[in-house]
N, C-alpha and C. Protein backbone atom coordinates (compact mmCIF):
# COMPACT_ATOMS: atom_id res chain seq x y z
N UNK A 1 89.67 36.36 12.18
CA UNK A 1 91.07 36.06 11.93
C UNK A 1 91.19 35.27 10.63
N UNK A 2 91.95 35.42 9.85
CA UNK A 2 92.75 35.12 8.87
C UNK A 2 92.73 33.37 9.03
N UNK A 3 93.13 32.89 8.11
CA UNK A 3 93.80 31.40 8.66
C UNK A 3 95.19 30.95 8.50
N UNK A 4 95.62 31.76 7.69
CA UNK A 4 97.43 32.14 8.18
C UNK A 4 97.64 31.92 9.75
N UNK A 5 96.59 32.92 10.69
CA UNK A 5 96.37 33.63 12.05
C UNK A 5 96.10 32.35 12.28
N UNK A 6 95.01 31.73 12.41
CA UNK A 6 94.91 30.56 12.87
C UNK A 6 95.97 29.55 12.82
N UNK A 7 95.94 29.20 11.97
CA UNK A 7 97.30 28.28 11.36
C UNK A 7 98.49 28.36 12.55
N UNK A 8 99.15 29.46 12.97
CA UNK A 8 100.22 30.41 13.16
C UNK A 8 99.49 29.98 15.01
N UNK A 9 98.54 30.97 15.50
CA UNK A 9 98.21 30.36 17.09
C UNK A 9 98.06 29.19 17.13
N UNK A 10 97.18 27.94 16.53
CA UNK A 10 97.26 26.79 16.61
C UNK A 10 98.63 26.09 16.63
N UNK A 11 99.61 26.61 15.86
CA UNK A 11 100.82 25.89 15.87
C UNK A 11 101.73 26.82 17.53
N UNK A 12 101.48 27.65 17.69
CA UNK A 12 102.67 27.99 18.65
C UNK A 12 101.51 27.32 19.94
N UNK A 13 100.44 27.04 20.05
CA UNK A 13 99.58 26.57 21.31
C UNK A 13 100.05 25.01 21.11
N UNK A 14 100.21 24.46 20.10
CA UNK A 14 100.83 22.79 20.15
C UNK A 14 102.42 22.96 20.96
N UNK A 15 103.35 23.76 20.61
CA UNK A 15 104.15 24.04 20.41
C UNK A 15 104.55 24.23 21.97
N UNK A 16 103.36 25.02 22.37
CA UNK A 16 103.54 25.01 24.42
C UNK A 16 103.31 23.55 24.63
N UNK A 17 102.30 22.91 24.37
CA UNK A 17 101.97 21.61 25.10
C UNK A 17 103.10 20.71 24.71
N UNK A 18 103.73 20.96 23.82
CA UNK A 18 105.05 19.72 23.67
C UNK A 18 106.01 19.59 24.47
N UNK A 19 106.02 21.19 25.28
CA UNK A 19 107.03 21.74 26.06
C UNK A 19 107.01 21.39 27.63
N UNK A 20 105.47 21.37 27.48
CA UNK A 20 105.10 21.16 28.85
C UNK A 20 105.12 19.78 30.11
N UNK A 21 105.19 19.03 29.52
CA UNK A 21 105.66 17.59 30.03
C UNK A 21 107.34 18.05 30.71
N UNK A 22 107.75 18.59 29.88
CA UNK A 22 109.54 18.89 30.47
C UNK A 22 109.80 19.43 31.41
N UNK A 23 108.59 20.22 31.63
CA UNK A 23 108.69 21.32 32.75
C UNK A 23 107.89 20.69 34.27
N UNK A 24 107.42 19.56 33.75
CA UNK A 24 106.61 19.02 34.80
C UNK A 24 107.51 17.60 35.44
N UNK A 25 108.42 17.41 35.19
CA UNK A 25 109.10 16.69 35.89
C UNK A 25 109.39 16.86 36.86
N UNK A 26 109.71 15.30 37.73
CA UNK A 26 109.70 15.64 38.93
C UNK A 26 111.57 15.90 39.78
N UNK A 27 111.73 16.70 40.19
CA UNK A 27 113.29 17.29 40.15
C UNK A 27 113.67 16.07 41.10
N UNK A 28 115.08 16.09 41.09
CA UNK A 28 115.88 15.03 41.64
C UNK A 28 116.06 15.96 43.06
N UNK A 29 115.82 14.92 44.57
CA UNK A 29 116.42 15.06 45.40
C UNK A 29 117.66 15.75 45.97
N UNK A 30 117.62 16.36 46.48
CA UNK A 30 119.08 17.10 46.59
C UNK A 30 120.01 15.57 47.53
N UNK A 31 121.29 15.60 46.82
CA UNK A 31 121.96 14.35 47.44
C UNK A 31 122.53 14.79 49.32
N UNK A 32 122.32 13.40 49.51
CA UNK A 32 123.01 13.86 51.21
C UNK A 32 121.79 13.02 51.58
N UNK A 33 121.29 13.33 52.61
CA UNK A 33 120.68 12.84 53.74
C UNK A 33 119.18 13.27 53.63
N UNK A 34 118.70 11.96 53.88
CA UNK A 34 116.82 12.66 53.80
C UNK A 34 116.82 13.51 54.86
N UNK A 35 117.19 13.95 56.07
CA UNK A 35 117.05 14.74 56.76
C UNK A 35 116.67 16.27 56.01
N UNK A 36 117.66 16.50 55.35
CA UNK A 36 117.46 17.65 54.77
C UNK A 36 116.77 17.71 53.80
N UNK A 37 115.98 16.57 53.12
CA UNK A 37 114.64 16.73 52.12
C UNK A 37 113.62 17.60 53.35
N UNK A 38 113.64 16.34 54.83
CA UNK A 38 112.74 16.78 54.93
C UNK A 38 111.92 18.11 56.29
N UNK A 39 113.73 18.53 56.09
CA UNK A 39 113.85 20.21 56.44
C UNK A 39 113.14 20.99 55.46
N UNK A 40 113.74 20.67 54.28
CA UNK A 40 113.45 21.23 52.94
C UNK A 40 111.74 21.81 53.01
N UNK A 41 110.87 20.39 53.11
CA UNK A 41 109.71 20.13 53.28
C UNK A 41 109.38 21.09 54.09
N UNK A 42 109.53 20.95 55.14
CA UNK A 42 108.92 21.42 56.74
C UNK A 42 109.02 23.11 56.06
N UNK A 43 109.83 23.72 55.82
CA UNK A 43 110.48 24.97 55.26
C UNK A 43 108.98 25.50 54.38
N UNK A 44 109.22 24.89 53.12
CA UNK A 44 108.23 25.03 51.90
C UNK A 44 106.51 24.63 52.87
N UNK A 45 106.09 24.24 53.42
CA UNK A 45 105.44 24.10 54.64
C UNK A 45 104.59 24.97 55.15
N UNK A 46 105.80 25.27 55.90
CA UNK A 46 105.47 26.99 56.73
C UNK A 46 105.51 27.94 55.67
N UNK A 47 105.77 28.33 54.58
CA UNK A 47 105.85 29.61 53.94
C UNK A 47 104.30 29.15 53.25
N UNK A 48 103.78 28.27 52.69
CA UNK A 48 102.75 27.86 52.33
C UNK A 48 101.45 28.32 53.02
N UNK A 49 101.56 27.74 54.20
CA UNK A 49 101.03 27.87 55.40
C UNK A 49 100.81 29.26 55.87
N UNK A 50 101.35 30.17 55.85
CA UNK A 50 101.75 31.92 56.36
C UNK A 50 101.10 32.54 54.37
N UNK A 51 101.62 32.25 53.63
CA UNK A 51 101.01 32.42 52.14
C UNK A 51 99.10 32.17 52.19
N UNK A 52 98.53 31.55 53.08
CA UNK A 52 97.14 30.95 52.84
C UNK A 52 97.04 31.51 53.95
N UNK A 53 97.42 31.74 55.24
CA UNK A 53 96.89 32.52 56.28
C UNK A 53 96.69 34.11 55.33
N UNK A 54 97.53 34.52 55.23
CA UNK A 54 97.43 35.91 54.14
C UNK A 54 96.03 36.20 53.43
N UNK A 55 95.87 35.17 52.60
CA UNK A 55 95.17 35.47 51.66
C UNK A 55 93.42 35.04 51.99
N UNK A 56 93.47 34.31 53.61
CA UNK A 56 92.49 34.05 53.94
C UNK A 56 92.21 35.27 54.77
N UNK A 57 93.04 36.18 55.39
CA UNK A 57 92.87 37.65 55.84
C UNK A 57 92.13 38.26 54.60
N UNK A 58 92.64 38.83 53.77
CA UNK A 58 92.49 39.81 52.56
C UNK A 58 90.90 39.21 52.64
N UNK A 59 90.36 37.47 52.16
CA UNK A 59 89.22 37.21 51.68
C UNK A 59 88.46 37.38 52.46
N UNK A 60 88.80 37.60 54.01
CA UNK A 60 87.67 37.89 54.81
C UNK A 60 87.61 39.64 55.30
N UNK A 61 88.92 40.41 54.90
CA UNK A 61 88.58 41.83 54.81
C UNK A 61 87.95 42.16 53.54
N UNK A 62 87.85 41.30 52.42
CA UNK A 62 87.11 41.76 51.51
C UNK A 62 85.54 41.80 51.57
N UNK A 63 84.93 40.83 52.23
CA UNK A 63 83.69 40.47 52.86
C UNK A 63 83.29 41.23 53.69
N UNK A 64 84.13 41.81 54.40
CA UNK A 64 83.68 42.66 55.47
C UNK A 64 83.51 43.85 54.94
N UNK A 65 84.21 44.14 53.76
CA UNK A 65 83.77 45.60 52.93
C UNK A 65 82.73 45.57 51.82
N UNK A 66 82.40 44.37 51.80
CA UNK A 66 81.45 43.82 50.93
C UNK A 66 79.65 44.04 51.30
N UNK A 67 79.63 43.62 53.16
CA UNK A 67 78.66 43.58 53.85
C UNK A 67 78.50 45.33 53.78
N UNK A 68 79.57 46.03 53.73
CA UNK A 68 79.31 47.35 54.60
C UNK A 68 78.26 48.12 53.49
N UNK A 69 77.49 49.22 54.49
CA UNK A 69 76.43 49.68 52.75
C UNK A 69 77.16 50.73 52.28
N UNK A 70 77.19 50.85 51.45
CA UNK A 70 77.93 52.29 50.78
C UNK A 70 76.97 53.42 50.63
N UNK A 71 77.83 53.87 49.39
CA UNK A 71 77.38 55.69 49.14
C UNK A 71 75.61 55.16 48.46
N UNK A 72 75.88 54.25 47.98
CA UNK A 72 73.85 54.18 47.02
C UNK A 72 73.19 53.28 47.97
N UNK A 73 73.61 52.94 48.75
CA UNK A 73 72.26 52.23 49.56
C UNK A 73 71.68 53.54 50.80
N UNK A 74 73.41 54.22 51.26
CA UNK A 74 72.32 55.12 51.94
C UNK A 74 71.85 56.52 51.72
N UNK A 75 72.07 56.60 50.29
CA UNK A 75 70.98 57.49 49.59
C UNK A 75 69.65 56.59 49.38
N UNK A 76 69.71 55.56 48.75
CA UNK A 76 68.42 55.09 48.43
C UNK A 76 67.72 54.76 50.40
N UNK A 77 68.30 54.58 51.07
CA UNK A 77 67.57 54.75 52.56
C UNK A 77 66.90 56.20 52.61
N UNK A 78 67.47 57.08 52.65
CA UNK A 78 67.63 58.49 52.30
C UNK A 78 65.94 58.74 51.89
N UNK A 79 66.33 58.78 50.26
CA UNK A 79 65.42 58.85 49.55
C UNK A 79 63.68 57.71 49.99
N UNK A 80 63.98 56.72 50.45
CA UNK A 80 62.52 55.65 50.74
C UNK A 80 62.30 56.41 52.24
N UNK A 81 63.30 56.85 53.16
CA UNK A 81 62.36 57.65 53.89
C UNK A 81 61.37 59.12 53.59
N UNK A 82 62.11 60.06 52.86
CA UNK A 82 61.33 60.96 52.29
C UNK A 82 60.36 60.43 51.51
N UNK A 83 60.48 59.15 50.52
CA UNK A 83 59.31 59.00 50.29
C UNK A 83 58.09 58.58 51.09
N UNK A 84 58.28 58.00 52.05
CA UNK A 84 57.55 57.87 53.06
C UNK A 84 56.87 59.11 53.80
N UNK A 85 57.57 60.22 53.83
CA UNK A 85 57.00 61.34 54.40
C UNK A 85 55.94 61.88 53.29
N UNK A 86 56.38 61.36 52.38
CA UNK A 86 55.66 62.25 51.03
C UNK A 86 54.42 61.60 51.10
N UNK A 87 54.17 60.56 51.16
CA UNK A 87 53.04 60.03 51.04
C UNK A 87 51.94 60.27 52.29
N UNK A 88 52.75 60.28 53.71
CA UNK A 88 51.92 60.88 54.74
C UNK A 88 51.46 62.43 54.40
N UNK A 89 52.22 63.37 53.97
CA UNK A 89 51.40 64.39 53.78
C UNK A 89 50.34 64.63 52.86
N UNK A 90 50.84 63.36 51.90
CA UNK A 90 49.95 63.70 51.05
C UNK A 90 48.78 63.50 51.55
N UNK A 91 48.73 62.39 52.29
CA UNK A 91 47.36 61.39 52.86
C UNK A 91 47.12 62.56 54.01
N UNK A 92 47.67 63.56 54.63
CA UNK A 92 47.31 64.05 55.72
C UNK A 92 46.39 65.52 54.63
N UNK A 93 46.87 65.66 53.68
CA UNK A 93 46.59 67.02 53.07
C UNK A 93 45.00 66.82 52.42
N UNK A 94 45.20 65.23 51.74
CA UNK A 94 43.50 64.79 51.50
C UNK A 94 42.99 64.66 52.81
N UNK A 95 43.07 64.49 53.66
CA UNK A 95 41.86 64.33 54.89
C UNK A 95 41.31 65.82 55.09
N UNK A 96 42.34 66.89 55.35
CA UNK A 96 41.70 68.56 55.43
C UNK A 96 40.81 68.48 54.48
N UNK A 97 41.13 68.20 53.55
CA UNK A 97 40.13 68.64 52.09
C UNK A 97 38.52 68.45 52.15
């Protein structure tokens, strides 16, 4: 890259981080009654909660397709048993000899 290019990403990557403090504030309470903060809460909670049950499904159906052997392990089973036969005949074909 150029250093125009540089110059140019270095300034728009400052340019996020200046931004970013603004966005990280912490939002004001909705007015009324803590009750309903901490409905609010309980709410954001459970969807959290059902969001991580989810994704702890998927990570353990992924594992489970992970363990399973596929198309090259049971060719290569395949194949190490014939080689196994190969070598008995061979060993059976030197003993006639």
């Amino acid at each position: 890259m150029t250093k125009i290019q540089n110059c140019l990403a270095m300034s728009v990557f400052c340019l996020c981080l200046a931004g970013l403090p603004g966005l990280l504030w912490a939002q004001n309470p909705p007015d009324g009654n803590v009750n309903e903060v901490i409905l609010l809460l309980k709410e954001q909670n459970t969807k959290l909660s059902g969001d991580l049950r989810r994704i702890q499904r998927e990570i353990a159906a992924l594992r489970a397709d992970i363990d399973k052997p596929g198309l090259k392990e049971l060719f290569a089973g395949v194949g190490y048993i014939f080689g196994l036969f190969g070598v008995a005949a061979f060993v059976a074909a030197r003993r006639k000899e």
